[in-house]
C-alpha atoms as a PDB file:
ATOM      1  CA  UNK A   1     -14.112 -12.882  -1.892  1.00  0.00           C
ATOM      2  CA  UNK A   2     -13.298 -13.505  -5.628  1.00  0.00           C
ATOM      3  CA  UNK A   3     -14.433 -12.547  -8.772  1.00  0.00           C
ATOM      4  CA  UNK A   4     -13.314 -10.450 -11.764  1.00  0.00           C
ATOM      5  CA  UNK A   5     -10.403  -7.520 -11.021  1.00  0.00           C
ATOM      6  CA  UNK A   6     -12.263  -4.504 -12.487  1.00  0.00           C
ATOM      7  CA  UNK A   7     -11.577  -2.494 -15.873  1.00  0.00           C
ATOM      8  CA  UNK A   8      -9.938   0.308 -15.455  1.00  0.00           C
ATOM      9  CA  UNK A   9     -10.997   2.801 -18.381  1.00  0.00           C
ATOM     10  CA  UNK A  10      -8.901   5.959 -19.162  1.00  0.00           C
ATOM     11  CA  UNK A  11     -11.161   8.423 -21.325  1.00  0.00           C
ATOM     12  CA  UNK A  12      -9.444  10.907 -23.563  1.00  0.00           C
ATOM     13  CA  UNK A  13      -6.031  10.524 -21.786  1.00  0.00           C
ATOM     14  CA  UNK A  14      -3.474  13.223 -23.446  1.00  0.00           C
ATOM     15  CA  UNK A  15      -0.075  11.911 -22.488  1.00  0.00           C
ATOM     16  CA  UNK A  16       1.277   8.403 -23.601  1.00  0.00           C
ATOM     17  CA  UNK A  17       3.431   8.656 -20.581  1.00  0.00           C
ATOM     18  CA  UNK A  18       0.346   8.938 -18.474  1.00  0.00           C
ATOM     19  CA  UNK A  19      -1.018   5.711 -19.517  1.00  0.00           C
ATOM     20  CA  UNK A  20       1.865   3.679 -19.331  1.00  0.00           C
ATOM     21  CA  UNK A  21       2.323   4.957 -15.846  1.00  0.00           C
ATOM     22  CA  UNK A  22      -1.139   3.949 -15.251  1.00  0.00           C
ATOM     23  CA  UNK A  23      -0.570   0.544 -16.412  1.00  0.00           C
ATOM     24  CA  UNK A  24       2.861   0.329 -14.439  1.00  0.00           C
ATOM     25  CA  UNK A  25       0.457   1.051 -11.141  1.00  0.00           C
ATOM     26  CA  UNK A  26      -1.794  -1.266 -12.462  1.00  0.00           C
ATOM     27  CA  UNK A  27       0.215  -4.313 -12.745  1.00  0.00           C
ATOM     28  CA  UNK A  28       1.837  -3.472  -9.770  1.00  0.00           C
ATOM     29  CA  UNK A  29      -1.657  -4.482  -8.372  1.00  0.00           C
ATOM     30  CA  UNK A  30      -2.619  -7.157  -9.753  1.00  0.00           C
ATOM     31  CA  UNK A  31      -4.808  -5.634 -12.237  1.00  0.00           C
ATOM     32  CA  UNK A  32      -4.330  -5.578 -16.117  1.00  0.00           C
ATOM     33  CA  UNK A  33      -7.812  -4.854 -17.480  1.00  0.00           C
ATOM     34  CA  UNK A  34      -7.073  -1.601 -19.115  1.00  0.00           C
ATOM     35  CA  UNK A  35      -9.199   0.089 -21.593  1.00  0.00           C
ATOM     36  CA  UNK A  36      -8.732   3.180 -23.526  1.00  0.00           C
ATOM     37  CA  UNK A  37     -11.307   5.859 -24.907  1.00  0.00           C
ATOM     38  CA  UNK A  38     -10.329   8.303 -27.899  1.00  0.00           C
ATOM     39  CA  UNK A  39      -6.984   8.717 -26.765  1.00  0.00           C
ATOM     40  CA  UNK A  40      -5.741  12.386 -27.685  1.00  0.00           C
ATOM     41  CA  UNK A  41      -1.672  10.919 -29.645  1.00  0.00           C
ATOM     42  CA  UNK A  42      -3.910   7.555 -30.918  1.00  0.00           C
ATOM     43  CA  UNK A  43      -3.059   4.143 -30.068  1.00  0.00           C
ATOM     44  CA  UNK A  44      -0.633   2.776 -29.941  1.00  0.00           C
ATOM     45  CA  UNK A  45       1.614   5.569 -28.195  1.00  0.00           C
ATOM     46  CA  UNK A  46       5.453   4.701 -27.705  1.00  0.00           C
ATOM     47  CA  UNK A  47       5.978   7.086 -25.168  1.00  0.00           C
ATOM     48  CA  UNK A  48       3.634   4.876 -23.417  1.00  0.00           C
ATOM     49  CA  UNK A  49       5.168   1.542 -23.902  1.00  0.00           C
ATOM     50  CA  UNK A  50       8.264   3.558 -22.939  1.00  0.00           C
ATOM     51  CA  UNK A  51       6.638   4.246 -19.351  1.00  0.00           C
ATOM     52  CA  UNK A  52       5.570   1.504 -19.185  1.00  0.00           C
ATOM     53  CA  UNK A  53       8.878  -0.138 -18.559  1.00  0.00           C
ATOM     54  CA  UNK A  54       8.946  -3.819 -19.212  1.00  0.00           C
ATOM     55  CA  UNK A  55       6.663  -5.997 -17.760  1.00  0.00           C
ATOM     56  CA  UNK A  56       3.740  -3.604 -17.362  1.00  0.00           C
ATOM     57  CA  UNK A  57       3.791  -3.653 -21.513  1.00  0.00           C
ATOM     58  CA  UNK A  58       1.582  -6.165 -21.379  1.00  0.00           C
ATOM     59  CA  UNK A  59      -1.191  -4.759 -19.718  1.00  0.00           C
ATOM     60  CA  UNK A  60      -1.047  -2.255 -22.781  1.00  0.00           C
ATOM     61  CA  UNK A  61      -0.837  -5.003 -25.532  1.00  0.00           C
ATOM     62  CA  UNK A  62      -4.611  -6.318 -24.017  1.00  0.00           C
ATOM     63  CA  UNK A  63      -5.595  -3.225 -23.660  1.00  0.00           C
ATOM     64  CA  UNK A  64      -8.800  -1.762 -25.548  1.00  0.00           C
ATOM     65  CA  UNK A  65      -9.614   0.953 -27.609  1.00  0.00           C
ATOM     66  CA  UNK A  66     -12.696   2.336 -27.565  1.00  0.00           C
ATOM     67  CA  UNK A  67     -14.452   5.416 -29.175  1.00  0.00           C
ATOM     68  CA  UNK A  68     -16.773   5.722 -26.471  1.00  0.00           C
ATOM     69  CA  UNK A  69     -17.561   5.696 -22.454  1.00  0.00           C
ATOM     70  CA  UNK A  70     -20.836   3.807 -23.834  1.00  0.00           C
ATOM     71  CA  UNK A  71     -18.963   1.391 -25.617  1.00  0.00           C
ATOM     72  CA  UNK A  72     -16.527   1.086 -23.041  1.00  0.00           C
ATOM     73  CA  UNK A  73     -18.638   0.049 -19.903  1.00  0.00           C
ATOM     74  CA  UNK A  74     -21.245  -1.428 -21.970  1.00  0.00           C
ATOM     75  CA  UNK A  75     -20.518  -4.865 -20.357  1.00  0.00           C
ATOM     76  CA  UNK A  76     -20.522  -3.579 -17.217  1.00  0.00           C
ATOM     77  CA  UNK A  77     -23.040  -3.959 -14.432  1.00  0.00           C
ATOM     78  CA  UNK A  78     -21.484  -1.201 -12.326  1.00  0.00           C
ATOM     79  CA  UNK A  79     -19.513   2.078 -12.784  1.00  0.00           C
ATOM     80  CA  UNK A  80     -17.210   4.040 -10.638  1.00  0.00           C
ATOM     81  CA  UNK A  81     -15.980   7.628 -11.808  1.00  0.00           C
ATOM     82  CA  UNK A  82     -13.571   9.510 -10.354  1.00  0.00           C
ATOM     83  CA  UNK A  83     -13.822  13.316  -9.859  1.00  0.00           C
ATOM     84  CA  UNK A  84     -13.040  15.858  -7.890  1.00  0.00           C
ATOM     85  CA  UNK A  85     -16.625  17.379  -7.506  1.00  0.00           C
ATOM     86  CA  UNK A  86     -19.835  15.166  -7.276  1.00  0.00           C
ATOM     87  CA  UNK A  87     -21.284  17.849 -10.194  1.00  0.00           C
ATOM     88  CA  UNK A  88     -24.636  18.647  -8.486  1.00  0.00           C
ATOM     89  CA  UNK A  89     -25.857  14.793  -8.826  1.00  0.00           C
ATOM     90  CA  UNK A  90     -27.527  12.408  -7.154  1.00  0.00           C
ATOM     91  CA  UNK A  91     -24.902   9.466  -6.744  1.00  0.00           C
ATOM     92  CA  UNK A  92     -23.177   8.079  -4.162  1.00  0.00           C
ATOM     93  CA  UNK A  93     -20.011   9.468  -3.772  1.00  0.00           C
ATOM     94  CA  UNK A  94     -17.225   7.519  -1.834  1.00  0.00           C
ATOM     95  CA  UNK A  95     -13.767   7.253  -1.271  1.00  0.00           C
ATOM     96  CA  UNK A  96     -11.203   4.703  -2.991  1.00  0.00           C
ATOM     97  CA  UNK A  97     -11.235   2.457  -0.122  1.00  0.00           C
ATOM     98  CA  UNK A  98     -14.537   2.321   0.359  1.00  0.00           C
ATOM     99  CA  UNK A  99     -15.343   1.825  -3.713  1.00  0.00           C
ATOM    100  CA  UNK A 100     -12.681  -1.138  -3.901  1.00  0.00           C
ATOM    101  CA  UNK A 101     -14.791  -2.788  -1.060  1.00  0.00           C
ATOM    102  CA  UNK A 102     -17.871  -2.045  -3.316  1.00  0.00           C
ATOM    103  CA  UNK A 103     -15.800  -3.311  -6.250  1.00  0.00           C
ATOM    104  CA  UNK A 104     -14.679  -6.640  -4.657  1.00  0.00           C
ATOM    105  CA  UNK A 105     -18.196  -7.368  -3.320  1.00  0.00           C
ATOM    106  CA  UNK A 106     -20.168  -6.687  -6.852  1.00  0.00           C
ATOM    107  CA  UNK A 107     -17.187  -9.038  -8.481  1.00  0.00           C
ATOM    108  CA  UNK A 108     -17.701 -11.841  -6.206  1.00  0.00           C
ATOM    109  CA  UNK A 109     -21.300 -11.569  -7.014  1.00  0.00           C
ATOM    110  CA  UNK A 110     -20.221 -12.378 -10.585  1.00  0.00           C
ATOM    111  CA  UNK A 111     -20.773  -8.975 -11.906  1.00  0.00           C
ATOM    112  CA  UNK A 112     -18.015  -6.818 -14.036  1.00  0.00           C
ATOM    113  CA  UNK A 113     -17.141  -3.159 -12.644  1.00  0.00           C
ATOM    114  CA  UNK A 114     -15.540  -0.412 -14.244  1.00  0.00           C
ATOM    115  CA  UNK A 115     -13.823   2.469 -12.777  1.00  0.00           C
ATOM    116  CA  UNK A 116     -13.450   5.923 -15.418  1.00  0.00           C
ATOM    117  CA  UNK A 117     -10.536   7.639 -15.240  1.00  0.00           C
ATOM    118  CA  UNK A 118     -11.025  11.474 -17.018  1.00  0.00           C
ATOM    119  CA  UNK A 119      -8.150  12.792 -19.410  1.00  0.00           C
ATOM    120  CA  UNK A 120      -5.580  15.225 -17.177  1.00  0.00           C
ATOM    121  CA  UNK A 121      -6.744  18.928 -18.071  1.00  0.00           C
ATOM    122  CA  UNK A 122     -10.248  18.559 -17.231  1.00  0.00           C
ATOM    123  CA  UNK A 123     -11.018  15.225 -15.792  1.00  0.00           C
ATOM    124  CA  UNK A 124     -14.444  13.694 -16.733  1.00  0.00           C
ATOM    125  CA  UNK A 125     -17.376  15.903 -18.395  1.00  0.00           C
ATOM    126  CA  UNK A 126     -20.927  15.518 -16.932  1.00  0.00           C
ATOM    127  CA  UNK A 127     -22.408  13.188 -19.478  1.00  0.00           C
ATOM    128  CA  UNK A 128     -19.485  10.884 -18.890  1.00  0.00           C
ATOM    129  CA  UNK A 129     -20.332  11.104 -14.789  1.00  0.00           C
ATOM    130  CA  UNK A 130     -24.241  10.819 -15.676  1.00  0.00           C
ATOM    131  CA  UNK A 131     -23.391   6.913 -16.442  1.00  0.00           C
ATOM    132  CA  UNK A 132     -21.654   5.622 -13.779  1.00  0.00           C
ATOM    133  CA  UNK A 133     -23.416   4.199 -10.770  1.00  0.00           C
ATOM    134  CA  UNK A 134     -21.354   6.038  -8.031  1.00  0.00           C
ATOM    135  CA  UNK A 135     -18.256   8.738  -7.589  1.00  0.00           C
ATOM    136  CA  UNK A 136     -15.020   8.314  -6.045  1.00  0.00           C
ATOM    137  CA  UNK A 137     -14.030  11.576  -4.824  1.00  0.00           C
ATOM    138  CA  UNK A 138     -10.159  11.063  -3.267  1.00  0.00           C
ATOM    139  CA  UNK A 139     -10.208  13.069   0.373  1.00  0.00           C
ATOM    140  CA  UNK A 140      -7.050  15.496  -0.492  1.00  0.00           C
ATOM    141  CA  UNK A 141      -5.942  19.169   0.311  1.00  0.00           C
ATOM    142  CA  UNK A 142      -9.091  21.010  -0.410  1.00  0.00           C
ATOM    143  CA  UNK A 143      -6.517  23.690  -2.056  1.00  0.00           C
ATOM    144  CA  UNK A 144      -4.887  21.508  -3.783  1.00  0.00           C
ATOM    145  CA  UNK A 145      -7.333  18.744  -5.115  1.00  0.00           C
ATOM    146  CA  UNK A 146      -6.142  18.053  -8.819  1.00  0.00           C
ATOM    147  CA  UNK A 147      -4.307  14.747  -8.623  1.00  0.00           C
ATOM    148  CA  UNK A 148      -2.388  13.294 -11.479  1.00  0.00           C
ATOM    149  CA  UNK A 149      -3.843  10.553 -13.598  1.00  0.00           C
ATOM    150  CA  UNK A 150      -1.612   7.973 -13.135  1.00  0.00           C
ATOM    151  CA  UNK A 151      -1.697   8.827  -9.633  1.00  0.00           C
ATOM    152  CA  UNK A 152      -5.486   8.370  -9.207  1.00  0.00           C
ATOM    153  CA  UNK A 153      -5.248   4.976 -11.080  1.00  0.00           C
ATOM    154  CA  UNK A 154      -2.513   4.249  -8.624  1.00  0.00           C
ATOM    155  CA  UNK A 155      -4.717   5.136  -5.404  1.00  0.00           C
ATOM    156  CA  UNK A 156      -7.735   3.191  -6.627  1.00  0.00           C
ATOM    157  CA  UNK A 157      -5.516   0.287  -7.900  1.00  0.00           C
ATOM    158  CA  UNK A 158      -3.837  -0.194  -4.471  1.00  0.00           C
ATOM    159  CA  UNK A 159      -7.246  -0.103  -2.353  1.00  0.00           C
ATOM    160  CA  UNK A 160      -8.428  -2.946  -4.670  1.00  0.00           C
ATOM    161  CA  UNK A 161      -5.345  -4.738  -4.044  1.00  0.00           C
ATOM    162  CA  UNK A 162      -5.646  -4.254  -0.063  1.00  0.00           C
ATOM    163  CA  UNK A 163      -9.250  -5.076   0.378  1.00  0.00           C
ATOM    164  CA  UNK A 164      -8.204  -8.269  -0.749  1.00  0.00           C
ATOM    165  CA  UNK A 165      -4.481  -9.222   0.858  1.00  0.00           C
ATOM    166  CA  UNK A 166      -4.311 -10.696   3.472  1.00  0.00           C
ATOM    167  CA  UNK A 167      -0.595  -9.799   4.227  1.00  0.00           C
ATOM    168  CA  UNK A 168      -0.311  -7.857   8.182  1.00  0.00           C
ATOM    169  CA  UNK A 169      -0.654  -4.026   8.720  1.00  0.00           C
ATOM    170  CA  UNK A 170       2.873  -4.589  10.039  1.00  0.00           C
ATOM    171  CA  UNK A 171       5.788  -6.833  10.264  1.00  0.00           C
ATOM    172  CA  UNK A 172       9.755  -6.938  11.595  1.00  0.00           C
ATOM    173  CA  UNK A 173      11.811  -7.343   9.305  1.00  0.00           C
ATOM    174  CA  UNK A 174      14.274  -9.742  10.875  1.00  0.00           C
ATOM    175  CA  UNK A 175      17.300  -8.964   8.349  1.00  0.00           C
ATOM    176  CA  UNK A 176      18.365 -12.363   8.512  1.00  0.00           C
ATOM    177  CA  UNK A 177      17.957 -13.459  11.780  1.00  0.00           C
ATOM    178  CA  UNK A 178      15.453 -14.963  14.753  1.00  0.00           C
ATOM    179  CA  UNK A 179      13.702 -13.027  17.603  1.00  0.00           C
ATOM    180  CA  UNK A 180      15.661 -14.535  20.735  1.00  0.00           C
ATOM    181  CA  UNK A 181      13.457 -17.198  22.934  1.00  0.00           C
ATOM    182  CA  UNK A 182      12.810 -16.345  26.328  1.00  0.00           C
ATOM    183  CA  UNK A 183      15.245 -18.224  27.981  1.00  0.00           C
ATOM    184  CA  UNK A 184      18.298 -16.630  25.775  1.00  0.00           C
ATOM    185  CA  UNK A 185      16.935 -13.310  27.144  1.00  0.00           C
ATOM    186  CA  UNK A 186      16.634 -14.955  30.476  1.00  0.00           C
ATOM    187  CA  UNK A 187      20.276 -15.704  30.540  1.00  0.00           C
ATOM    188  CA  UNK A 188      21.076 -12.163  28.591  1.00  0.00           C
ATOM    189  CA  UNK A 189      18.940 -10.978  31.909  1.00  0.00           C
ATOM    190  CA  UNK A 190      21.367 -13.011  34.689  1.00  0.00           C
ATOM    191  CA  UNK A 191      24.354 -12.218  32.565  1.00  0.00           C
ATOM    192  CA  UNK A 192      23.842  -8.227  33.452  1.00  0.00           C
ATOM    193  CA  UNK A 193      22.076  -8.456  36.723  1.00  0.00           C
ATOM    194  CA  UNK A 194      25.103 -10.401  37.716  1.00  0.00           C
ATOM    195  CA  UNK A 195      27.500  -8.122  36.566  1.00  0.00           C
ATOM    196  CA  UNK A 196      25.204  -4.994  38.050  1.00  0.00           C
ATOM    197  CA  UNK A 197      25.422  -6.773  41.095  1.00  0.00           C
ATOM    198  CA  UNK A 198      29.836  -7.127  41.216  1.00  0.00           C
ATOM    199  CA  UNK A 199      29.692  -3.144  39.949  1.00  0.00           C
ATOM    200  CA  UNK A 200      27.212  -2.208  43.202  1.00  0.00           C
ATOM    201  CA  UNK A 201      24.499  -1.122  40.920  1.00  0.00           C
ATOM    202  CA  UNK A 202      21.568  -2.020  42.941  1.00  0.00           C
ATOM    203  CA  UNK A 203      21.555  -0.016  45.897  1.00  0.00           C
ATOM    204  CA  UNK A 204      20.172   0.763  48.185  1.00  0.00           C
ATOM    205  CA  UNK A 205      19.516  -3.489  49.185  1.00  0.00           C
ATOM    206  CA  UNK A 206      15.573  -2.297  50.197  1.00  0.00           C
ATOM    207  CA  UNK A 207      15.441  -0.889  46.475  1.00  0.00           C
ATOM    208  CA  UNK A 208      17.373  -3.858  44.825  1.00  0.00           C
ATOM    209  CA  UNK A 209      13.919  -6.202  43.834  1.00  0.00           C
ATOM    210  CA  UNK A 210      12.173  -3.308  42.433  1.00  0.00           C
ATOM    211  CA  UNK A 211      15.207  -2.411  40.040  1.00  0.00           C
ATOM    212  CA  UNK A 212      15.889  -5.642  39.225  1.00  0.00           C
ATOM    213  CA  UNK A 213      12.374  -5.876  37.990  1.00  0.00           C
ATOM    214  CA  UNK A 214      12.635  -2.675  36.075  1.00  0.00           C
ATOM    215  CA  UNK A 215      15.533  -4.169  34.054  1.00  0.00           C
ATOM    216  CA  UNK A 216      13.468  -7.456  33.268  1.00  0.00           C
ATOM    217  CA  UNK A 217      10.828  -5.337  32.182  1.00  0.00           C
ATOM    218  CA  UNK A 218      13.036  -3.778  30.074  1.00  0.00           C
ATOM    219  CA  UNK A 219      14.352  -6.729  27.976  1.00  0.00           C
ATOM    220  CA  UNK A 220      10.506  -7.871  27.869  1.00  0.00           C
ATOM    221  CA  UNK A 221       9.355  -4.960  25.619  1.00  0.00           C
ATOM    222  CA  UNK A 222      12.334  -5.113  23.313  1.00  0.00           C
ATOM    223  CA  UNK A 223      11.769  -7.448  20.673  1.00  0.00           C
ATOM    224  CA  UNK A 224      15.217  -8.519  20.943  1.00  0.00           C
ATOM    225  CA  UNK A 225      17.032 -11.064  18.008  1.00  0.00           C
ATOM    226  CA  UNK A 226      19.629 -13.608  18.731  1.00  0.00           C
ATOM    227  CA  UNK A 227      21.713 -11.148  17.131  1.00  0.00           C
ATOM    228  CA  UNK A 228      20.914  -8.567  19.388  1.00  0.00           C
ATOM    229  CA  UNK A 229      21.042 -10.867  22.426  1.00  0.00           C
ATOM    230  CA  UNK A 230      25.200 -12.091  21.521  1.00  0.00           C
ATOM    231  CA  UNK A 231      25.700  -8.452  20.453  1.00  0.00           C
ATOM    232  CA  UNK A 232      24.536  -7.131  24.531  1.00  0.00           C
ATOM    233  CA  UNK A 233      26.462 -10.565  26.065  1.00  0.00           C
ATOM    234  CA  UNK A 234      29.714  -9.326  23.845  1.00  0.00           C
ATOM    235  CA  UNK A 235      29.839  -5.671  25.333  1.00  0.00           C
ATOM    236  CA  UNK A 236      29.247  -6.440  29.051  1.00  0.00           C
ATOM    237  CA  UNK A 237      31.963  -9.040  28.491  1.00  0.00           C
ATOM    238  CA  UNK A 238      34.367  -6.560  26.774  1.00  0.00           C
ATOM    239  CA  UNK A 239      33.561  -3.906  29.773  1.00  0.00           C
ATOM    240  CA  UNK A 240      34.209  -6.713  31.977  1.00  0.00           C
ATOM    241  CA  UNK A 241      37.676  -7.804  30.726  1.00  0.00           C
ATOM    242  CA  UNK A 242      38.988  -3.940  30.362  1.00  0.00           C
ATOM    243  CA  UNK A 243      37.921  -3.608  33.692  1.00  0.00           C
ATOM    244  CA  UNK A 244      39.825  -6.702  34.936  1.00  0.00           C
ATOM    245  CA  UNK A 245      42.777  -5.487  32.535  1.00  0.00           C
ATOM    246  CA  UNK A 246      43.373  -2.263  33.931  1.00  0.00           C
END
């Protein structure tokens, strides 16, 4: 799915450095649509730009300041606001991942969302909540629920990135080198059970198939490298020749 990234709006944030760390986690995900309501130090903030360290500056030269949570969705056709506590109303209340999937379908519907961030001390007041569509309400330690702005911004951010990448749950890292093909750890498999065999490893004979078995099972689930598969070859043959030498 495509479609518009959504606008993240920050009402009443106190702390320059809070913003540029929010647009810092921003960029980081893609997203630069940054608008600001009433901030507490005005705009522009340098302690902001500060945090905002390079690159994410950017995303605070475009952004836009508002006077407002009206004015600042009022091109919106759906609001998320984050809380804490769904404040006695009627609204669906759901967590980041699940609003990002919201988010990405309403966008590639052709419609603009915005997400409402509340300033750090007391997050967002009721007739801020009363205007957005649905809550995201972050599943944390129930004694310990008060989660930093930039944080938040960074949590919501990176669930709007996911829904959309398409990169794997998880990789190996290689580090510069090739998973071995089967028949290098074919030969990597002769090379020991021949040397197993000269050292008597496999006895008794009626138990020799069955270990020899084991051990090919063994190679199997390692995801072994070519690196890996010269570095095992190396030590048997070093064993081998100290044996020999002595």
């Amino acid at each position: 799915m495509a479609g518009d990234p959504p606008v993240f709006v920050l009402v009443r944030p106190q702390m320059g450095e809070n913003i540029g760390a929010a647009a810092r986690a921003m960029l980081n995900f893609g997203l630069g649509r940054l608008r600001l309501v009433d901030p507490r130090d005005g705009w522009p903030n340098e302690r902001a730009v500060a945090m905002a360290s390079g690159a994410a500056g950017r995303v605070l030269d475009h952004a836009g300041l508002l006077a407002t949570v009206p004015e600042a969705i009022g091109d919106c056709a759906f609001t998320f606001a984050t809380t804490a506590r769904a404040r006695d109303m009627t609204k669906p209340v759901m967590t980041p991942e699940a609003a990002m999937a919201r988010a990405r379908a309403l966008a590639a519907a052709g419609h603009r969302v915005a997400v409402l961030f509340g300033p750090e001390r007391t997050g967002l007041e009721n007739a801020e909540i009363s205007r957005a569509n649905a809550l995201i309400s972050v599943p944390v330690n129930p004694d310990f629920p008060s989660i930093n702005l930039a944080q938040a911004v960074l949590l919501c951010a990176y669930e709007w990135r996911r829904q959309g990448d398409s990169a794997p749950p998880e990789r190996l890292a290689l580090a510069g080198t090739d998973l071995a093909p089967a028949i290098e750890v074919e030969r990597l498999g002769d090379h020991y059970e021949a040397r197993l065999e000269e050292a008597g490893f496999f006895f008794p004979p009626t138990k020799a198939a069955g270990m020899k078995q084991n051990l090919r099972n063994l190679w199997s689930r390692m995801p072994l490298t070519r690196a890996d598969v010269q570095t095992l070859h190396g030590i048997l043959r070093q064993i081998t020749r100290h044996r020999d030498s002595g």
